[in-house]
PDB file of N, CA and C in Angstrom:
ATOM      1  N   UNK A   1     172.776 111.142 325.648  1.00  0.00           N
ATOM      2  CA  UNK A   1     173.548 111.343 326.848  1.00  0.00           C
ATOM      3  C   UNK A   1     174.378 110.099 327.101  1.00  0.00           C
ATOM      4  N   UNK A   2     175.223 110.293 327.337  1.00  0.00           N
ATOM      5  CA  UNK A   2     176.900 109.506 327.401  1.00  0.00           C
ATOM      6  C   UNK A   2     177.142 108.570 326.530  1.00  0.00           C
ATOM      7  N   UNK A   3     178.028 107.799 326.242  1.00  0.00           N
ATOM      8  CA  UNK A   3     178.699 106.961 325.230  1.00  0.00           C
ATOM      9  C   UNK A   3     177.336 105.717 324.980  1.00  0.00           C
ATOM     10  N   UNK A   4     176.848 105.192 325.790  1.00  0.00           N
ATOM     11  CA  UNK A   4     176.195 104.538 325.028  1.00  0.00           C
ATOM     12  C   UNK A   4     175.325 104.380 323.752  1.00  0.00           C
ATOM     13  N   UNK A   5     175.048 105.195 323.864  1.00  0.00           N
ATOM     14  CA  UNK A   5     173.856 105.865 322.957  1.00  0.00           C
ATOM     15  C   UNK A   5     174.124 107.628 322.486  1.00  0.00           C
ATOM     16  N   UNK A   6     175.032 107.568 321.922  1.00  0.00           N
ATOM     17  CA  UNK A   6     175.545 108.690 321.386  1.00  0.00           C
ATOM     18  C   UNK A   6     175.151 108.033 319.592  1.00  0.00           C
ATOM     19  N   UNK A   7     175.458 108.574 319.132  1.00  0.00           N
ATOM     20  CA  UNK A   7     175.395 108.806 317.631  1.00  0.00           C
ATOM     21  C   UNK A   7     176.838 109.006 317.041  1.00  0.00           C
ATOM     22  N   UNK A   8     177.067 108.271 315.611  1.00  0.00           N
ATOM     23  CA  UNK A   8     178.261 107.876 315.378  1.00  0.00           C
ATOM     24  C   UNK A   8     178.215 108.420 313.950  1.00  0.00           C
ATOM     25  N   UNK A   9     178.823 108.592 313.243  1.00  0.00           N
ATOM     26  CA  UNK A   9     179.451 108.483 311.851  1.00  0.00           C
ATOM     27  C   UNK A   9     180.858 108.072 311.140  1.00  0.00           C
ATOM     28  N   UNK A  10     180.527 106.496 310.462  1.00  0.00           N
ATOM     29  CA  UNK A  10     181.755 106.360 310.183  1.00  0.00           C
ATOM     30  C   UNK A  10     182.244 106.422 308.756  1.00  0.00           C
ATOM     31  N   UNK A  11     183.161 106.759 308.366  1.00  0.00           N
ATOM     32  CA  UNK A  11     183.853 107.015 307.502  1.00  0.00           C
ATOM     33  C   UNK A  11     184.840 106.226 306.707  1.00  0.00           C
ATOM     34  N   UNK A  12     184.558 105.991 305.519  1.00  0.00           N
ATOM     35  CA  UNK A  12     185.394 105.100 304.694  1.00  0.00           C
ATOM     36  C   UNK A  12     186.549 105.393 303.703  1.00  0.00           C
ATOM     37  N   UNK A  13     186.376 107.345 304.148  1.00  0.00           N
ATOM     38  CA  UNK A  13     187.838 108.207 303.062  1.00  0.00           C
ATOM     39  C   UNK A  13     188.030 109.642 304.029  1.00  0.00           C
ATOM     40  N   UNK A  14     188.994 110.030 303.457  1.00  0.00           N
ATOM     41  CA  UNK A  14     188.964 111.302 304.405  1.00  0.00           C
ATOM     42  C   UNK A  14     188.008 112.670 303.765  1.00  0.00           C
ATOM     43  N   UNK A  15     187.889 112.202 302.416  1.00  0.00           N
ATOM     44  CA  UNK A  15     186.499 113.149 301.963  1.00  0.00           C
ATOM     45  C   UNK A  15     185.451 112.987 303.181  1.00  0.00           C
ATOM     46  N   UNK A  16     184.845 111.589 303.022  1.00  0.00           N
ATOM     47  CA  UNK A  16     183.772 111.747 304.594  1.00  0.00           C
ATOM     48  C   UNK A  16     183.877 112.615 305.523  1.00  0.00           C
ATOM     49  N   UNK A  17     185.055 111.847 306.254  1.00  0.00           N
ATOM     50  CA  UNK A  17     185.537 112.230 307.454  1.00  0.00           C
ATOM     51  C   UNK A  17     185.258 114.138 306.990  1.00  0.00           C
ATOM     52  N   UNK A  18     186.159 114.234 306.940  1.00  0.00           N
ATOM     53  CA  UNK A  18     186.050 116.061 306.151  1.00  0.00           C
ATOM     54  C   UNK A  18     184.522 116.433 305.959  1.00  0.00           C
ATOM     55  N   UNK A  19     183.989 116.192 305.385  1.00  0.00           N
ATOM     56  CA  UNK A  19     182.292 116.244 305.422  1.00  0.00           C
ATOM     57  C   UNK A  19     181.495 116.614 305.830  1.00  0.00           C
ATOM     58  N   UNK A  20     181.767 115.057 307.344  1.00  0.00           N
ATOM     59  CA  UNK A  20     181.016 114.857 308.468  1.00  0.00           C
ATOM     60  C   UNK A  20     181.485 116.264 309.641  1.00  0.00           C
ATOM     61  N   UNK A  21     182.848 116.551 309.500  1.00  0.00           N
ATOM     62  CA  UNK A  21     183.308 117.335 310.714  1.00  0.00           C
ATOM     63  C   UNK A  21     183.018 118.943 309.879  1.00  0.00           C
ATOM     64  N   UNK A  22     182.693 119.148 308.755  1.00  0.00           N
ATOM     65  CA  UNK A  22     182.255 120.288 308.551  1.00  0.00           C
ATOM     66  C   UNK A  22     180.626 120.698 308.541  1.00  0.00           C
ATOM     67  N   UNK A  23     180.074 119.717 308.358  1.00  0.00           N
ATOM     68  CA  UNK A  23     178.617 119.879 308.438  1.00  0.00           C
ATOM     69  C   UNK A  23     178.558 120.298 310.481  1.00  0.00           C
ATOM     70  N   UNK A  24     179.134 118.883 310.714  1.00  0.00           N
ATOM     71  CA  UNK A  24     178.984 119.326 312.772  1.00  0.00           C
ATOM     72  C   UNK A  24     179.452 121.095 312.793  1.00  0.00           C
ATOM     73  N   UNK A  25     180.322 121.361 312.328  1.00  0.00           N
ATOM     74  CA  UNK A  25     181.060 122.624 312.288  1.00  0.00           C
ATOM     75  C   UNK A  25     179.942 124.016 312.096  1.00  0.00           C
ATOM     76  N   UNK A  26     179.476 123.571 310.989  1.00  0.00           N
ATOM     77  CA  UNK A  26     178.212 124.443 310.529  1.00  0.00           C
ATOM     78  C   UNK A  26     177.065 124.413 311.989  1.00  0.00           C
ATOM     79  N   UNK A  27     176.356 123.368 311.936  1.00  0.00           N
ATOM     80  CA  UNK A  27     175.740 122.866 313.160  1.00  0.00           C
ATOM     81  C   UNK A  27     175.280 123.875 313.878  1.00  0.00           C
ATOM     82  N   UNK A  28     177.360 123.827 314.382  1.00  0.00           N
ATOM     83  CA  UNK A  28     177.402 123.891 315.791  1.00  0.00           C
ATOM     84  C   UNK A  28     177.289 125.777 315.863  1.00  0.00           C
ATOM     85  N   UNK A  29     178.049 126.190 314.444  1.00  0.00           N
ATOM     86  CA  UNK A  29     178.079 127.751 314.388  1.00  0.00           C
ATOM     87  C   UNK A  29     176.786 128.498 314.108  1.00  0.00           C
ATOM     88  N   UNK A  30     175.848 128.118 313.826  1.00  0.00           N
ATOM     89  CA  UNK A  30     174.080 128.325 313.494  1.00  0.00           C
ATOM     90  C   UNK A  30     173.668 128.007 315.209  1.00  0.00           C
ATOM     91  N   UNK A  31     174.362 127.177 315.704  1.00  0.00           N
ATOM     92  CA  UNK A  31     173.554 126.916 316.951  1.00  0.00           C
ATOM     93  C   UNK A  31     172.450 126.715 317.011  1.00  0.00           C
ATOM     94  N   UNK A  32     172.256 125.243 316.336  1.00  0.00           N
ATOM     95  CA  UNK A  32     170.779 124.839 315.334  1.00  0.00           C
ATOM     96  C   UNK A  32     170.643 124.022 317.415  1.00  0.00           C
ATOM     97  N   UNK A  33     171.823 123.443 317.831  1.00  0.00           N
ATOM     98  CA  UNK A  33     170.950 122.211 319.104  1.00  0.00           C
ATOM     99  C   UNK A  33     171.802 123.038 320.664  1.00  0.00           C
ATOM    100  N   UNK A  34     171.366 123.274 321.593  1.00  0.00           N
ATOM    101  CA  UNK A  34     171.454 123.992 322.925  1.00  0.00           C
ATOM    102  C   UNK A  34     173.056 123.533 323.177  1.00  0.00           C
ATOM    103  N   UNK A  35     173.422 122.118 322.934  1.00  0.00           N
ATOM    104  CA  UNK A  35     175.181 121.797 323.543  1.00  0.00           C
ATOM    105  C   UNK A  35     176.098 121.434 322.561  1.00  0.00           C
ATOM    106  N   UNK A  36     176.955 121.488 322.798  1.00  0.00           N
ATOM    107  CA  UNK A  36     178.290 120.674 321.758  1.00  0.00           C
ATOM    108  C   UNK A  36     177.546 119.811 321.226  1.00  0.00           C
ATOM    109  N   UNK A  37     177.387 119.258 319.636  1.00  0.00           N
ATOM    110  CA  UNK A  37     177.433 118.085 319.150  1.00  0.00           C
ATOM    111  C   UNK A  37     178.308 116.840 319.426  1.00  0.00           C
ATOM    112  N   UNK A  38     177.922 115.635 320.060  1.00  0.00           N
ATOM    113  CA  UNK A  38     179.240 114.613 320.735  1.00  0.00           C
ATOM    114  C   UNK A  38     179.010 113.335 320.011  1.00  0.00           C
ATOM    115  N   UNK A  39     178.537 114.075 318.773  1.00  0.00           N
ATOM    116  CA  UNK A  39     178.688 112.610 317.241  1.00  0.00           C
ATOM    117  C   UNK A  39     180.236 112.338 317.692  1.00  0.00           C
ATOM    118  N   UNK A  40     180.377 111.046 317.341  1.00  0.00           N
ATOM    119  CA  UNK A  40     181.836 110.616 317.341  1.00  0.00           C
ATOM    120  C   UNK A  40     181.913 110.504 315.816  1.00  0.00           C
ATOM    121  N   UNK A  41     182.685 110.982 314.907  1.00  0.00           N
ATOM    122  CA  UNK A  41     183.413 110.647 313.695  1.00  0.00           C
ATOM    123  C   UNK A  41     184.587 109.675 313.848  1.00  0.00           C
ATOM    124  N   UNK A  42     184.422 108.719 313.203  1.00  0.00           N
ATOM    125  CA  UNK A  42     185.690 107.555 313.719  1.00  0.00           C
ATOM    126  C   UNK A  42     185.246 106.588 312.163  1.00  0.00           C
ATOM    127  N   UNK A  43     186.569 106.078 311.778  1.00  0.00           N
ATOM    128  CA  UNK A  43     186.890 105.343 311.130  1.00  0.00           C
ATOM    129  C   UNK A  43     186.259 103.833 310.763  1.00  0.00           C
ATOM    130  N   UNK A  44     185.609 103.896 309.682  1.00  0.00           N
ATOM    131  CA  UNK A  44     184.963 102.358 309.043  1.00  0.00           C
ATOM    132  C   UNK A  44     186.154 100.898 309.850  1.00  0.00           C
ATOM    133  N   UNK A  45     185.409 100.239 310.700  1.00  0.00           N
ATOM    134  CA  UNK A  45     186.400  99.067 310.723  1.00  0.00           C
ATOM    135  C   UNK A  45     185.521  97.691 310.170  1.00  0.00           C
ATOM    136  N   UNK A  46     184.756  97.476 311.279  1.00  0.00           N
ATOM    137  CA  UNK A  46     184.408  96.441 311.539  1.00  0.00           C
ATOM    138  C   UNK A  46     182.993  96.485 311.582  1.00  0.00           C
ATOM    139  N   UNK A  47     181.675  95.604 311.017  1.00  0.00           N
ATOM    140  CA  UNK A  47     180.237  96.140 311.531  1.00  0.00           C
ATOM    141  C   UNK A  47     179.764  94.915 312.029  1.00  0.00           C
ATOM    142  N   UNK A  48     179.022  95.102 312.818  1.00  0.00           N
ATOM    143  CA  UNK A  48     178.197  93.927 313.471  1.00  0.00           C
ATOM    144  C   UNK A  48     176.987  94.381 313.563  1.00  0.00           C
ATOM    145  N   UNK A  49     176.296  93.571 313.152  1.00  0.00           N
ATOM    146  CA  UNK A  49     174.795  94.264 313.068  1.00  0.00           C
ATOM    147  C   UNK A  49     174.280  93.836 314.650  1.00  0.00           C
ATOM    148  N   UNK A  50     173.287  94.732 314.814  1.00  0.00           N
ATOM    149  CA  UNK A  50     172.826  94.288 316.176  1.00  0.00           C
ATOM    150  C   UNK A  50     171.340  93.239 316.214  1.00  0.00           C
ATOM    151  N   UNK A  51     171.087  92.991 317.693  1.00  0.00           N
ATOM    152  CA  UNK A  51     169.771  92.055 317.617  1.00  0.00           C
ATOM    153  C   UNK A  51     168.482  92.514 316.370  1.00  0.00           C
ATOM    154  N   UNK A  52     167.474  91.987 315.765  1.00  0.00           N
ATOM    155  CA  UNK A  52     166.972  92.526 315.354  1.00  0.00           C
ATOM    156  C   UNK A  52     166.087  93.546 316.118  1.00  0.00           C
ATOM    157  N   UNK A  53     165.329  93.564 317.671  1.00  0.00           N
ATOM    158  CA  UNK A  53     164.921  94.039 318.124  1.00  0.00           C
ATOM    159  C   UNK A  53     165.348  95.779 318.645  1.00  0.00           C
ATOM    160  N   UNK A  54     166.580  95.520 317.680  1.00  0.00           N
ATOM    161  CA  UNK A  54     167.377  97.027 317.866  1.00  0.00           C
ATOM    162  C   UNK A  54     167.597  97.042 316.168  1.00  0.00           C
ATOM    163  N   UNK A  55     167.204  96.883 315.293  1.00  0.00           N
ATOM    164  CA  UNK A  55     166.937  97.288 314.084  1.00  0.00           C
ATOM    165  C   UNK A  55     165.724  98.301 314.059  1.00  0.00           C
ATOM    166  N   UNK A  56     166.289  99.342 313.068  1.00  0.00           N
ATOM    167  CA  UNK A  56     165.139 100.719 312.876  1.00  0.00           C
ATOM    168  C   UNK A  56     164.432 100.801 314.309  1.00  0.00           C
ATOM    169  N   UNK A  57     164.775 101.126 315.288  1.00  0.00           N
ATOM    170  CA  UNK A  57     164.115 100.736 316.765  1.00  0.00           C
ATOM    171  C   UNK A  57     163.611 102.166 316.932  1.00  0.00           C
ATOM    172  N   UNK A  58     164.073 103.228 316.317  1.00  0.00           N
ATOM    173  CA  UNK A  58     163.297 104.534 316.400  1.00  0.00           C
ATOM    174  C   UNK A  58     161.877 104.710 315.919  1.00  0.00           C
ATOM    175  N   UNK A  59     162.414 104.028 314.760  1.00  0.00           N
ATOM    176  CA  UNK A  59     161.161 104.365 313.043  1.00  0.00           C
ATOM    177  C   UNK A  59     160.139 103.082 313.925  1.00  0.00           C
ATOM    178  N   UNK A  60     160.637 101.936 315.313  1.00  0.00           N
ATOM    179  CA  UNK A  60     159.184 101.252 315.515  1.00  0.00           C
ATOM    180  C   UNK A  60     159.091 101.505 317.160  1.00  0.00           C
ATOM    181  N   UNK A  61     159.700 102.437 317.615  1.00  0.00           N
ATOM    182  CA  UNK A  61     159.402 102.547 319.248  1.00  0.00           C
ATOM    183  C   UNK A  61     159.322 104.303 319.143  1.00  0.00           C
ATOM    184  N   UNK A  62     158.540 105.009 318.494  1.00  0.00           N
ATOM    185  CA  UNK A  62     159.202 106.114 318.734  1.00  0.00           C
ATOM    186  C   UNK A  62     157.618 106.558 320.314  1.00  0.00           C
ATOM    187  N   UNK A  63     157.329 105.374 320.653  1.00  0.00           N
ATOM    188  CA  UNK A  63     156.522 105.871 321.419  1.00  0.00           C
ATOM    189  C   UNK A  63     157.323 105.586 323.106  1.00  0.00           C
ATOM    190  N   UNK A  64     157.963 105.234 323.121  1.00  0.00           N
ATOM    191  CA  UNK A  64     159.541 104.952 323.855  1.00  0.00           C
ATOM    192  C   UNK A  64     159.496 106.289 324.706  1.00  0.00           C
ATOM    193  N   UNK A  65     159.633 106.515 326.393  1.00  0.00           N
ATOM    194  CA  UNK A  65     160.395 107.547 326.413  1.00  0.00           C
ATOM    195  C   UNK A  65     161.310 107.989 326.292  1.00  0.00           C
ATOM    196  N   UNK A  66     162.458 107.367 325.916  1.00  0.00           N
ATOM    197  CA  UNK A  66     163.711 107.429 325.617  1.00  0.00           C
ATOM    198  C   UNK A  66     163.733 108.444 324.590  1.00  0.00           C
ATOM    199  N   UNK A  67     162.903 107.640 323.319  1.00  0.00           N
ATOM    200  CA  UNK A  67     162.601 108.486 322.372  1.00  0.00           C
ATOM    201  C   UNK A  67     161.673 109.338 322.006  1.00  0.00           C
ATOM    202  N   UNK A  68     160.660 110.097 322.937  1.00  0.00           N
ATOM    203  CA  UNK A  68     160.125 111.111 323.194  1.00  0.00           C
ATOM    204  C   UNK A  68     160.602 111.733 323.996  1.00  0.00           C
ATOM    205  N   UNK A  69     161.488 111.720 324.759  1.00  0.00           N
ATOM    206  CA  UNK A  69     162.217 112.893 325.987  1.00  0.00           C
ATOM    207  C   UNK A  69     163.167 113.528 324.783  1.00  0.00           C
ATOM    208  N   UNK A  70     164.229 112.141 324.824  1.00  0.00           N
ATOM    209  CA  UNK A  70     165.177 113.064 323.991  1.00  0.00           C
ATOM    210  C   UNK A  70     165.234 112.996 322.186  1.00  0.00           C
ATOM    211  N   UNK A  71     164.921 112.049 321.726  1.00  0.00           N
ATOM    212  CA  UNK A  71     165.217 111.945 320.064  1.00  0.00           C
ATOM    213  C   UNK A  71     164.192 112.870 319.292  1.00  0.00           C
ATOM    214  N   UNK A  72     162.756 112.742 319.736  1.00  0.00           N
ATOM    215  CA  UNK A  72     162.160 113.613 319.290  1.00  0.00           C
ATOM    216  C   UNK A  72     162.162 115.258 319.276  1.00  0.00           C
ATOM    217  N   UNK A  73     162.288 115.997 319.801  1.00  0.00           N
ATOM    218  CA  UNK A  73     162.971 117.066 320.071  1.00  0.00           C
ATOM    219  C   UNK A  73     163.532 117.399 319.541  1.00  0.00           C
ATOM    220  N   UNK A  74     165.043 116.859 319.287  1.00  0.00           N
ATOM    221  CA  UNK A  74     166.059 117.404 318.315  1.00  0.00           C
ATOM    222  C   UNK A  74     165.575 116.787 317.229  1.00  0.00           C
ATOM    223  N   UNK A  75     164.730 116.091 316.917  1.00  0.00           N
ATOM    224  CA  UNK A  75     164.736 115.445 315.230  1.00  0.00           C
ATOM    225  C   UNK A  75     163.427 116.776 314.775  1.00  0.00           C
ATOM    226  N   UNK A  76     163.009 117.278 316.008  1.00  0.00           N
ATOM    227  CA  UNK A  76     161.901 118.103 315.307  1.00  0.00           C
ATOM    228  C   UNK A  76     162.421 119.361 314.746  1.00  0.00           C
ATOM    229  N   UNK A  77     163.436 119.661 316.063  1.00  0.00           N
ATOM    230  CA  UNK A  77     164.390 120.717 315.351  1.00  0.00           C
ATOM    231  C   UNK A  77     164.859 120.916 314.119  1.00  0.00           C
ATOM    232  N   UNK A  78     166.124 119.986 313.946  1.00  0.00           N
ATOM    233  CA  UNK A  78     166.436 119.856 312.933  1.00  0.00           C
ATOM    234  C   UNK A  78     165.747 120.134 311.575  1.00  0.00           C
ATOM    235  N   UNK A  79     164.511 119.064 311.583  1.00  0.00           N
ATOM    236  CA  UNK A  79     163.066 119.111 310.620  1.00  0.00           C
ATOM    237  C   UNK A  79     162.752 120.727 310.325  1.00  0.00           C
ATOM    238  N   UNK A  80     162.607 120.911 311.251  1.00  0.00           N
ATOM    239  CA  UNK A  80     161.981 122.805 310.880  1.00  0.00           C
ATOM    240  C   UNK A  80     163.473 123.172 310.670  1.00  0.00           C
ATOM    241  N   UNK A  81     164.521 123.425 310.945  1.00  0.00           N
ATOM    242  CA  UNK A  81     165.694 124.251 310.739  1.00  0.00           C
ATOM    243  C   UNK A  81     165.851 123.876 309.045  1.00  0.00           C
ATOM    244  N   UNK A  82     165.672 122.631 309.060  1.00  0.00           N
ATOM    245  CA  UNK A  82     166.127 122.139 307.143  1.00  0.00           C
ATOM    246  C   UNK A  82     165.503 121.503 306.938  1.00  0.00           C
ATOM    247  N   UNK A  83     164.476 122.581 306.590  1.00  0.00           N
ATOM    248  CA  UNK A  83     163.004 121.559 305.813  1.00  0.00           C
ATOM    249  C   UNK A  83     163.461 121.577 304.159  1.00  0.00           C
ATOM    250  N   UNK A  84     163.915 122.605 303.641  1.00  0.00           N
ATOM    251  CA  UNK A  84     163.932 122.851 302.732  1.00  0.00           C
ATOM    252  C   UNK A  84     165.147 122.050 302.055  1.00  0.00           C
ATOM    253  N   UNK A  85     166.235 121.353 302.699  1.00  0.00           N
ATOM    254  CA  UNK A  85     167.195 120.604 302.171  1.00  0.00           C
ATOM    255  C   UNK A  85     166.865 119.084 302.473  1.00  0.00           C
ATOM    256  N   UNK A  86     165.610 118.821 303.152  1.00  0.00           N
ATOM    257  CA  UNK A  86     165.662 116.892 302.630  1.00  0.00           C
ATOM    258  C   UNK A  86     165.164 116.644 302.320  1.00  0.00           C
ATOM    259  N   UNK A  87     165.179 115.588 301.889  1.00  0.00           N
ATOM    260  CA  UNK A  87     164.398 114.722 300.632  1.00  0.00           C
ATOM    261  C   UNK A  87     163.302 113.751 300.982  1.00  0.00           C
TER     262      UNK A  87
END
């Protein structure tokens, strides 16, 4: 929920880009998650890594409510919708 903490994908060709906005496309037409997908697709510039305490901060807080209200949920979704395509 809102720009802060939205989810991003960036892209380093327009193959990506193309990719990324057809997979959301699929997504969104299966109506695998309840609202619009509001991934931003935007262009490779610049990276700055963040504090370490925000490194893998899911994979070590997932006991977080942040990340039990909302991340878990849709990651469970997802999980059961395409079990069969990850690795």
């Amino acid at each position: 929920m809102g720009t802060q903490y939205r989810s991003a994908i960036f892209y380093n060709s327009k193959n990506q880009k193309d990719d990324a906005e057809l997979i959301i496309r699929q997504l969104e037409a299966e109506g695998v998650y309840d609202r619009k997908i509001v991934t931003e697709i935007t262009a490779f510039d610049v990276f700055y890594p963040a504090e370490d305490y925000h490194q893998n901060y899911y994979n070590n807080n997932k006991d977080q409510p942040y990340c039990r209200a909302v991340i878990n949920p849709k990651l469970d979704k997802f999980v059961k919708k395409y079990q069969a395509k990850l690795k």
